[in-house]
N, C-alpha and C. Protein backbone atom coordinates (compact mmCIF):
# COMPACT_ATOMS: atom_id res chain seq x y z
N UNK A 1 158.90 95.10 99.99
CA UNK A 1 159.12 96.50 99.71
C UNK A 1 159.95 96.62 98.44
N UNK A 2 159.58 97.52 97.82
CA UNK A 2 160.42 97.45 96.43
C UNK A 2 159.73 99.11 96.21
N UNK A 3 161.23 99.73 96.44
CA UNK A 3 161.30 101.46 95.60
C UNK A 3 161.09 101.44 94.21
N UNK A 4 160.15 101.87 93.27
CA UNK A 4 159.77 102.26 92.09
C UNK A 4 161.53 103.38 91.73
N UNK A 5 161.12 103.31 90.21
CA UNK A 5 162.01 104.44 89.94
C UNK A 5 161.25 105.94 90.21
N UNK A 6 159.82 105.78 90.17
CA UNK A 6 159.52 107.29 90.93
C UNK A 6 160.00 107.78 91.82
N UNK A 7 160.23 106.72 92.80
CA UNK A 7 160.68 106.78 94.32
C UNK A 7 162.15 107.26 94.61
N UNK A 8 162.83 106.61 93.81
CA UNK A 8 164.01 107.03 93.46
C UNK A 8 164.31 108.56 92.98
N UNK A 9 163.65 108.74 91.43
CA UNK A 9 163.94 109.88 91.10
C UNK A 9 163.35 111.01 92.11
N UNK A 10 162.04 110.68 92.32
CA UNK A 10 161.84 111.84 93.71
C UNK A 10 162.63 112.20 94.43
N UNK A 11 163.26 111.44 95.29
CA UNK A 11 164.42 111.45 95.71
C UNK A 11 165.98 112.05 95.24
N UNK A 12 166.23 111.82 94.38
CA UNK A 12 167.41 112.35 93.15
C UNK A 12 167.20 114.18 93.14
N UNK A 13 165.60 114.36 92.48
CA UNK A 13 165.17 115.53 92.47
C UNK A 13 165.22 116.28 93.79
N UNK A 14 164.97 115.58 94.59
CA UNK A 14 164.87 116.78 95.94
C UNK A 14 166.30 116.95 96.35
N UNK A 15 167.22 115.74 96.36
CA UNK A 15 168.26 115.86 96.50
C UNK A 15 169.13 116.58 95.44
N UNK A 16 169.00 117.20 94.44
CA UNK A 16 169.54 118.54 93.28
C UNK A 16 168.96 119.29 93.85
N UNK A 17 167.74 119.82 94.37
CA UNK A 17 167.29 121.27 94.61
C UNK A 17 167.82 121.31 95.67
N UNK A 18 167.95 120.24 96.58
CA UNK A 18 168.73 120.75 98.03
C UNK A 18 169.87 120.84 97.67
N UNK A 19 170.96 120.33 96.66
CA UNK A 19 172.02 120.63 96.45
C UNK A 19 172.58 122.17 95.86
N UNK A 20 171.34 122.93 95.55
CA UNK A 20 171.32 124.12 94.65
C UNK A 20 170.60 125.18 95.26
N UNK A 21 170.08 124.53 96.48
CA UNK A 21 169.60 126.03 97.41
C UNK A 21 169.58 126.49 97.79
N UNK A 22 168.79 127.73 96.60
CA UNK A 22 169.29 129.29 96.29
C UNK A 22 167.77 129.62 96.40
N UNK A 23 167.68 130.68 96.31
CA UNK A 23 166.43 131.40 96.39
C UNK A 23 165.78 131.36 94.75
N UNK A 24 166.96 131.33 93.71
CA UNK A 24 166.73 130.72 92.40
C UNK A 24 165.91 129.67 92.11
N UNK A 25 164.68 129.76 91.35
CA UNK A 25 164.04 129.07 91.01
C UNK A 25 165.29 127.49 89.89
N UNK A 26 164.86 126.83 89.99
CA UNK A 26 165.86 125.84 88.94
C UNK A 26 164.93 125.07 87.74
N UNK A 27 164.98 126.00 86.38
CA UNK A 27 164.02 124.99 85.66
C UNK A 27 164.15 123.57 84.82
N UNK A 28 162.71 123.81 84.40
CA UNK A 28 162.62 122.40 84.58
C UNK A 28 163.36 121.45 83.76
N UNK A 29 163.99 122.23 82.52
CA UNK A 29 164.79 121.53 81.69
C UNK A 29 166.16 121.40 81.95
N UNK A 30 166.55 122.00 83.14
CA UNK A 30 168.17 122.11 83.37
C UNK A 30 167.76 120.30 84.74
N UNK A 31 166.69 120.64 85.34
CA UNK A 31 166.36 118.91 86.12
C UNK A 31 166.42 117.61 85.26
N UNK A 32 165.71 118.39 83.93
CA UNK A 32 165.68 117.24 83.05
C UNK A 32 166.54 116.78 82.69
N UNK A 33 168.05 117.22 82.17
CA UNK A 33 169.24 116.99 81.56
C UNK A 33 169.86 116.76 82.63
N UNK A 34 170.34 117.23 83.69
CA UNK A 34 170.70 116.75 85.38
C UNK A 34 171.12 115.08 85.48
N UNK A 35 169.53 115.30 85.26
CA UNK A 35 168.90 113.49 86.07
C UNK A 35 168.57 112.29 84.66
N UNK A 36 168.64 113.16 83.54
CA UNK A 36 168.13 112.27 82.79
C UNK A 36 167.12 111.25 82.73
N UNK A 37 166.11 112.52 83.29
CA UNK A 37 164.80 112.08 83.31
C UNK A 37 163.90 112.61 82.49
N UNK A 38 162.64 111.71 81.31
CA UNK A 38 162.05 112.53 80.61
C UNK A 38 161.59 113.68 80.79
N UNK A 39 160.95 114.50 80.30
CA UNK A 39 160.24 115.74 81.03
C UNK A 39 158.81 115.21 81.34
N UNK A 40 158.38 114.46 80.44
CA UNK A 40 157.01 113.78 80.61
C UNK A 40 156.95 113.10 82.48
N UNK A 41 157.85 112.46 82.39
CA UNK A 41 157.75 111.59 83.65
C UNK A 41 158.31 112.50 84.79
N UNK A 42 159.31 113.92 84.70
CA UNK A 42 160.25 114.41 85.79
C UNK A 42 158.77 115.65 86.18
N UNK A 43 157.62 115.79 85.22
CA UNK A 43 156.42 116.61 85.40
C UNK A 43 155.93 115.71 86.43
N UNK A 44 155.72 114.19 85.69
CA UNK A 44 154.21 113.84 87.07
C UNK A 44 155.25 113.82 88.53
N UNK A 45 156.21 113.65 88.22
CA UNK A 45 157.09 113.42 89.68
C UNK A 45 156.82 115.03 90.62
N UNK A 46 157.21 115.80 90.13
CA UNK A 46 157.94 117.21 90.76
C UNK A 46 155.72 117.44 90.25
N UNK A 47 154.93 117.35 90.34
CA UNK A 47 153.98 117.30 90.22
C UNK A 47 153.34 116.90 92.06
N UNK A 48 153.47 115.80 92.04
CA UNK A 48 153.29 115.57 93.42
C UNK A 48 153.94 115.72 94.15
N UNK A 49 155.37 116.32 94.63
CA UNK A 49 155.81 117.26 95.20
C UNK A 49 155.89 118.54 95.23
N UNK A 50 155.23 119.11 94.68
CA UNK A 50 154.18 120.87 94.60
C UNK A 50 153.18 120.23 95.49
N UNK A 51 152.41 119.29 95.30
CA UNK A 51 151.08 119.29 95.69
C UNK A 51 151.13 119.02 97.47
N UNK A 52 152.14 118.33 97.80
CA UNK A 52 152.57 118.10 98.80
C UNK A 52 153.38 119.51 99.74
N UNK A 53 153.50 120.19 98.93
CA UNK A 53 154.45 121.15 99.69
C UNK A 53 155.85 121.01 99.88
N UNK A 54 156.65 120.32 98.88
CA UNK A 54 157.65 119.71 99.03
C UNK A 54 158.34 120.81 98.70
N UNK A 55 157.72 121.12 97.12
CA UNK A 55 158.64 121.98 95.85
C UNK A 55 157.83 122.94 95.66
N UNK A 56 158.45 124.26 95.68
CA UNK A 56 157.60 125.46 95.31
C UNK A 56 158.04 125.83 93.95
N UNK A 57 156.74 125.63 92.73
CA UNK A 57 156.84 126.02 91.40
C UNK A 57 156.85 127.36 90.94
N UNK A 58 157.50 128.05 89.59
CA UNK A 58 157.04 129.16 89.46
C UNK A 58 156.91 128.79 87.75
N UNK A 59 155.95 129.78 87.53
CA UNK A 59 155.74 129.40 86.47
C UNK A 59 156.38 130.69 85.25
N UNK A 60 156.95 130.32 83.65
CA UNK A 60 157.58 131.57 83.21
C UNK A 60 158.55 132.08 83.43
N UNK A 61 159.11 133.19 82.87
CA UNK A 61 160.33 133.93 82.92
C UNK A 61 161.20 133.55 84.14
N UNK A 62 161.96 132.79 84.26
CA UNK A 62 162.71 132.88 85.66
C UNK A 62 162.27 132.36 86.55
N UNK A 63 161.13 130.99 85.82
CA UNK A 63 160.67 130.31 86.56
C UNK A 63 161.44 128.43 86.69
N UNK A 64 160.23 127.69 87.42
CA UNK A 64 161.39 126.63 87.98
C UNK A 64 160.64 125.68 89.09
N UNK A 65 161.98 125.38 89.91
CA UNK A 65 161.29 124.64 91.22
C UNK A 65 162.36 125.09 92.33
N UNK A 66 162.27 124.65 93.59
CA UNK A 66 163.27 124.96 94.46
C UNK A 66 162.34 124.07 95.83
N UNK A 67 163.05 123.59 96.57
CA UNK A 67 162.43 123.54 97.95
C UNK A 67 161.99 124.24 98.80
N UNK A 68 160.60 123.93 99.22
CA UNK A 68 159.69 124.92 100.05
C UNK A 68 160.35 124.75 101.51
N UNK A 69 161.33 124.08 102.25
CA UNK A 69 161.94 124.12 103.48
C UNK A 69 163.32 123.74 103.06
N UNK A 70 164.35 123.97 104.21
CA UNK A 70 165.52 123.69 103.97
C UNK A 70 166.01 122.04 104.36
N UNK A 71 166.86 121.81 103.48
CA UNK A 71 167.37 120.15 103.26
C UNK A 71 166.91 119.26 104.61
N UNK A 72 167.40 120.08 105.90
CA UNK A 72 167.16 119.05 106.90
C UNK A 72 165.92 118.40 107.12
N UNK A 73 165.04 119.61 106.54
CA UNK A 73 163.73 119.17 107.50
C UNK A 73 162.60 117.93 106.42
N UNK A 74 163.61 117.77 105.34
CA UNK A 74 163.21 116.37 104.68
C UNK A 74 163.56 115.37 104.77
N UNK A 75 163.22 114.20 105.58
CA UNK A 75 163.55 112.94 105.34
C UNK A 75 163.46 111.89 104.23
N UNK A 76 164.23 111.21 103.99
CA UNK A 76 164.14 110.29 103.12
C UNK A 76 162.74 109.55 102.98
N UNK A 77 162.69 108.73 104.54
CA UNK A 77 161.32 108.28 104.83
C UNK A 77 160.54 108.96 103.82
N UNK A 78 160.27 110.36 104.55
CA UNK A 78 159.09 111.00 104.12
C UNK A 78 158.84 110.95 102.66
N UNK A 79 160.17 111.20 101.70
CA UNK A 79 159.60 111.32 100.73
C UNK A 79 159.32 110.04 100.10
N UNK A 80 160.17 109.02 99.69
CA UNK A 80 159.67 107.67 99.75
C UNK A 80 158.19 107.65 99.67
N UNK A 81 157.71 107.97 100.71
CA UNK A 81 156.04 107.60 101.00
C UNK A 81 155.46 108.30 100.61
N UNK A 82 155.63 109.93 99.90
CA UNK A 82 154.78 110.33 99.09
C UNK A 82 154.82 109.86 98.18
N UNK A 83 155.75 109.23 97.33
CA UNK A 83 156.07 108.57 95.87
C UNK A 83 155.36 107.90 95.97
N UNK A 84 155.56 106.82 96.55
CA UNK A 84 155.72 105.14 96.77
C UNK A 84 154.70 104.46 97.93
N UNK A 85 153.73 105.28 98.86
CA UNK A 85 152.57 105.15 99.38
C UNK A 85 152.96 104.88 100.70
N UNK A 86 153.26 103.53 100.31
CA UNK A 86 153.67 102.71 101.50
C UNK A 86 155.41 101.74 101.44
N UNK A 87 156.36 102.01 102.57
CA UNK A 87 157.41 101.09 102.44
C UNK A 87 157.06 99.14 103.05
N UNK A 88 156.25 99.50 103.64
CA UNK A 88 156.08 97.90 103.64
C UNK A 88 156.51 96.95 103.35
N UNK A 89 157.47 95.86 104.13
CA UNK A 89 158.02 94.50 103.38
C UNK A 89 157.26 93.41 102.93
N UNK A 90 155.55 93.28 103.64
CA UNK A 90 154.62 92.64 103.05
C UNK A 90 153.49 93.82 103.09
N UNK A 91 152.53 92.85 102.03
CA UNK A 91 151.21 93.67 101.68
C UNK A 91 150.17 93.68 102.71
N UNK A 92 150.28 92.77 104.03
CA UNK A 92 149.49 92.70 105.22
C UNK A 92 149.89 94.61 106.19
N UNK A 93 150.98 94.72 105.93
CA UNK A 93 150.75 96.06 106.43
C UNK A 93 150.91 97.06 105.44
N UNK A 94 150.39 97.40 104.17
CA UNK A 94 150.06 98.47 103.40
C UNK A 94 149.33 99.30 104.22
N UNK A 95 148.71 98.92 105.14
CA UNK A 95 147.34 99.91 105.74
C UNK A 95 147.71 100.12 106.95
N UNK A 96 146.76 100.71 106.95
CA UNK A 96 147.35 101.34 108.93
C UNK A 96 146.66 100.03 109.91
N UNK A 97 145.14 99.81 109.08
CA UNK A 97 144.78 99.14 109.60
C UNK A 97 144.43 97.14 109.05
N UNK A 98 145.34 96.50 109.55
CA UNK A 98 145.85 95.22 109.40
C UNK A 98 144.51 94.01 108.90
N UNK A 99 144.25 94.32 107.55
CA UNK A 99 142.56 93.74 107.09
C UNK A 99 142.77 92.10 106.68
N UNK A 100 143.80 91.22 106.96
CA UNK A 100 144.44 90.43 106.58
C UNK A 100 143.54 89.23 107.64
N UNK A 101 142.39 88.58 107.14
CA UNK A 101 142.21 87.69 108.01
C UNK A 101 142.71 86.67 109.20
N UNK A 102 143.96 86.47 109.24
CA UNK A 102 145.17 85.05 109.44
C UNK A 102 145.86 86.43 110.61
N UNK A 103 145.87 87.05 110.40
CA UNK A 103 146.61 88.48 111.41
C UNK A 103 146.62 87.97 112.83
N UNK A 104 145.53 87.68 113.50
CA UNK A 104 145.38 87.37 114.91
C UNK A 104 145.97 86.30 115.43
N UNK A 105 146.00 85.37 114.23
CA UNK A 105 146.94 84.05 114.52
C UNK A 105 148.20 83.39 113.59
N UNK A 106 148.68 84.78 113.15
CA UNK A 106 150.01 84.83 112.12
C UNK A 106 151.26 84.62 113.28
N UNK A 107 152.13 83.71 112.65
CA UNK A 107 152.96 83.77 113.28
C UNK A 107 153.88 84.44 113.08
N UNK A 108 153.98 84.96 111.80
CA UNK A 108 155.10 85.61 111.49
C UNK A 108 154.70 87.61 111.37
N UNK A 109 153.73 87.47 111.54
CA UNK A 109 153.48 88.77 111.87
C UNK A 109 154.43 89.80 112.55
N UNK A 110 154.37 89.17 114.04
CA UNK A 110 155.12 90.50 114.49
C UNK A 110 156.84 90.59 113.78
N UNK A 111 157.39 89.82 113.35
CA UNK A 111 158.24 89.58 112.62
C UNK A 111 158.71 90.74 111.86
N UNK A 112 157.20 90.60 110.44
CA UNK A 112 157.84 91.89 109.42
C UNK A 112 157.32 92.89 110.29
N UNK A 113 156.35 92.97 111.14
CA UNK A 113 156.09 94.47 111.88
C UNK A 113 157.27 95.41 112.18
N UNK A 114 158.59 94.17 113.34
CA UNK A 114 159.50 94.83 113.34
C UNK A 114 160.37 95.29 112.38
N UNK A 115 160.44 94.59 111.14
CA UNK A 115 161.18 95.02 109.86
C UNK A 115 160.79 96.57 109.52
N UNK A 116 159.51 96.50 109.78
CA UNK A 116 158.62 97.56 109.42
C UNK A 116 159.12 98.83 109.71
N UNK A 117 159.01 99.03 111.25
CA UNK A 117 159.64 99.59 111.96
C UNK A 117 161.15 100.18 111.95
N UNK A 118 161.78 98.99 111.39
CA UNK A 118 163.41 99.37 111.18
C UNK A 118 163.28 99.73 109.53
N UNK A 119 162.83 99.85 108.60
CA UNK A 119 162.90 100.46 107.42
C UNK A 119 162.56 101.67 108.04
N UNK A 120 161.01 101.85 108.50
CA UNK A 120 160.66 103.16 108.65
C UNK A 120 162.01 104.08 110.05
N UNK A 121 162.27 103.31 110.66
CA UNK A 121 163.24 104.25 111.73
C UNK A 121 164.87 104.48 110.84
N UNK A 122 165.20 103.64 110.01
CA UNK A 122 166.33 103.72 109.21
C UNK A 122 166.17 105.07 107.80
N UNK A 123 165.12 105.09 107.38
CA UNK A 123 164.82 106.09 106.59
C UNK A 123 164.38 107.62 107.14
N UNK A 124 163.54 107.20 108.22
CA UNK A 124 163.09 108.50 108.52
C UNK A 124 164.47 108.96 109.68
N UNK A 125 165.42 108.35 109.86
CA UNK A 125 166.78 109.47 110.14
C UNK A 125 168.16 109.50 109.39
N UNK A 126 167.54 110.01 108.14
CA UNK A 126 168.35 110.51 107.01
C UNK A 126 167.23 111.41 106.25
N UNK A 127 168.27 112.80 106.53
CA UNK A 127 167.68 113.91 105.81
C UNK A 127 167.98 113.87 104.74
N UNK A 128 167.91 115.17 103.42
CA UNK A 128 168.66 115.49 102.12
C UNK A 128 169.68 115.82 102.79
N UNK A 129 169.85 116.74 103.68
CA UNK A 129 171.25 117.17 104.39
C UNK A 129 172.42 116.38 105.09
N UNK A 130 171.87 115.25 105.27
CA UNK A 130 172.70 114.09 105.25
C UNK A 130 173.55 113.39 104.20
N UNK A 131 172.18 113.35 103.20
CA UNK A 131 172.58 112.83 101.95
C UNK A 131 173.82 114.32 101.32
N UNK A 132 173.46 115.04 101.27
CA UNK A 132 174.13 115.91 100.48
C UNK A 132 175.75 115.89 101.46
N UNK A 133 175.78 115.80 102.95
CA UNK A 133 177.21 116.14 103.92
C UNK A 133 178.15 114.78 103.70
N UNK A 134 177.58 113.68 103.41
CA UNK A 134 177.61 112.51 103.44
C UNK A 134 177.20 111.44 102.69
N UNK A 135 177.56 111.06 101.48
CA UNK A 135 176.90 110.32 100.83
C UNK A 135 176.67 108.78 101.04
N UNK A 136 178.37 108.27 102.02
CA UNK A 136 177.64 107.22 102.16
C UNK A 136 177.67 107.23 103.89
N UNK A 137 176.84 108.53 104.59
CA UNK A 137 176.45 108.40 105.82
C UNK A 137 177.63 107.62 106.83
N UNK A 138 178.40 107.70 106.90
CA UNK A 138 179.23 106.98 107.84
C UNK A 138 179.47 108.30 108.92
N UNK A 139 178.98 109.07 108.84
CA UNK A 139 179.57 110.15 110.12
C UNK A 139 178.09 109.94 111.12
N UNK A 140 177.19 109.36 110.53
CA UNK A 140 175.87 109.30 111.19
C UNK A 140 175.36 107.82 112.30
N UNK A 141 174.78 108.44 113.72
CA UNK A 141 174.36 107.11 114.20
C UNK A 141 173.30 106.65 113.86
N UNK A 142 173.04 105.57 114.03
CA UNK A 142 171.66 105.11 113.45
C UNK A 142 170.45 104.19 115.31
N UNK A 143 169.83 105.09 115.15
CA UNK A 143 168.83 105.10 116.51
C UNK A 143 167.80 103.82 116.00
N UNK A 144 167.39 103.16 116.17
CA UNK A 144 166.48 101.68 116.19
C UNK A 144 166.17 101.21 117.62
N UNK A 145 165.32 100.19 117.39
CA UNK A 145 164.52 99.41 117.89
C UNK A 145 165.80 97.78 117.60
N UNK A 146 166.03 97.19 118.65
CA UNK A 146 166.87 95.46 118.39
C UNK A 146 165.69 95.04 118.40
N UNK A 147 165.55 94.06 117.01
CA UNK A 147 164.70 93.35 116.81
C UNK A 147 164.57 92.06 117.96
N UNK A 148 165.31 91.78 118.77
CA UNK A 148 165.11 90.64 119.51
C UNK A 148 164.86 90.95 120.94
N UNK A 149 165.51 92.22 121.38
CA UNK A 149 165.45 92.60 122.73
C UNK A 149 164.17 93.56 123.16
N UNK A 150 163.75 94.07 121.80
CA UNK A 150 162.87 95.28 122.13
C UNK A 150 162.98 96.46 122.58
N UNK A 151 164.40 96.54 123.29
CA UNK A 151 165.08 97.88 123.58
C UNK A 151 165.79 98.96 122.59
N UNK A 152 165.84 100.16 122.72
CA UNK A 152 166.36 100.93 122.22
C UNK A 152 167.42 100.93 121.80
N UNK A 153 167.89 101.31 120.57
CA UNK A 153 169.71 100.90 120.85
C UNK A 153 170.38 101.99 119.65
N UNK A 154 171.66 102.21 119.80
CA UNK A 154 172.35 103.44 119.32
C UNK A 154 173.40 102.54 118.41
N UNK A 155 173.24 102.42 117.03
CA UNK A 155 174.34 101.86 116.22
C UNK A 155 175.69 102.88 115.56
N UNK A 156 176.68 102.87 116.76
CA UNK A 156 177.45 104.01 116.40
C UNK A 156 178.48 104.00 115.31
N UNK A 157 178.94 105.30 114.59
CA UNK A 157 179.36 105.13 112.98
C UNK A 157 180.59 104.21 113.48
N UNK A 158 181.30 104.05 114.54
CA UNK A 158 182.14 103.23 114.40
C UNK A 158 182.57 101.87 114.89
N UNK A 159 180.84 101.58 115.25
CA UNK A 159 181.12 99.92 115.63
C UNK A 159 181.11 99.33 114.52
């Protein structure tokens, strides 16, 4: 698994409009100077988050971007994977469905599966609203899967 800087700045970006939302559109050159991101590259980004329903554009006078829902109801996860496709620690699970000949008799398979699992359960419970209350999340528990037991388990902020 390896986050692109798309992935990142996507991220950065949603996390400024959630930091700024207002019913105010925010344009696109005040994102650009922000984040110090080209405009060329902060377009294709905030590009596929319009298309997604992430970011609602306006175009002109008093126009901009802003988030189409409020901070919570974005996860990190989520956006990650519109950027960035797939978080995957190997390329045997890019897909939903596992096309990797050696699969049935991999040994190490179920292995990154569970990795899999704990990226995707570690990301997808952290909102922007997390990120923005908390930057480095220590007021937050973290809900997983124990990779060895298979049971459920609650990693609390102060063990």
């Amino acid at each position: 698994m390896f986050i692109s800087t798309k992935g990142r700045y996507a991220l950065r970006i949603m996390l400024e409009l959630a930091l700024r939302n207002t019913e105010d559109y925010i344009p696109l050159r005040e994102l650009t100077k922000s984040q110090g991101i080209s405009i060329k590259y902060l377009e294709a980004i905030i590009s596929i988050l319009v298309k997604a329903n992430y970011v609602e554009g306006l175009r002109g006078k008093g126009g901009g971007y802003k988030l189409s829902k409020s901070p919570e109801e974005y996860t990190v996860g989520s956006i990650l994977r519109l950027t960035e496709g797939s978080l995957a620690p190997v390329s045997c699970l890019e897909c939903d469905v596992n096309t990797c000949e050696r699969a049935d008799k991999c040994p190490t398979l179920p292995m990154w599966q569970k990795l899999q699992e704990f990226i995707d359960s570690y990301f997808d419970s952290i909102t922007l609203k997390d990120l923005l209350e908390d930057r480095n999340l220590s007021h937050k528990d973290f809900v997983c899967d124990d990779l060895f037991s298979n049971k459920r388990v609650t990693i609390k902020k102060d063990d």
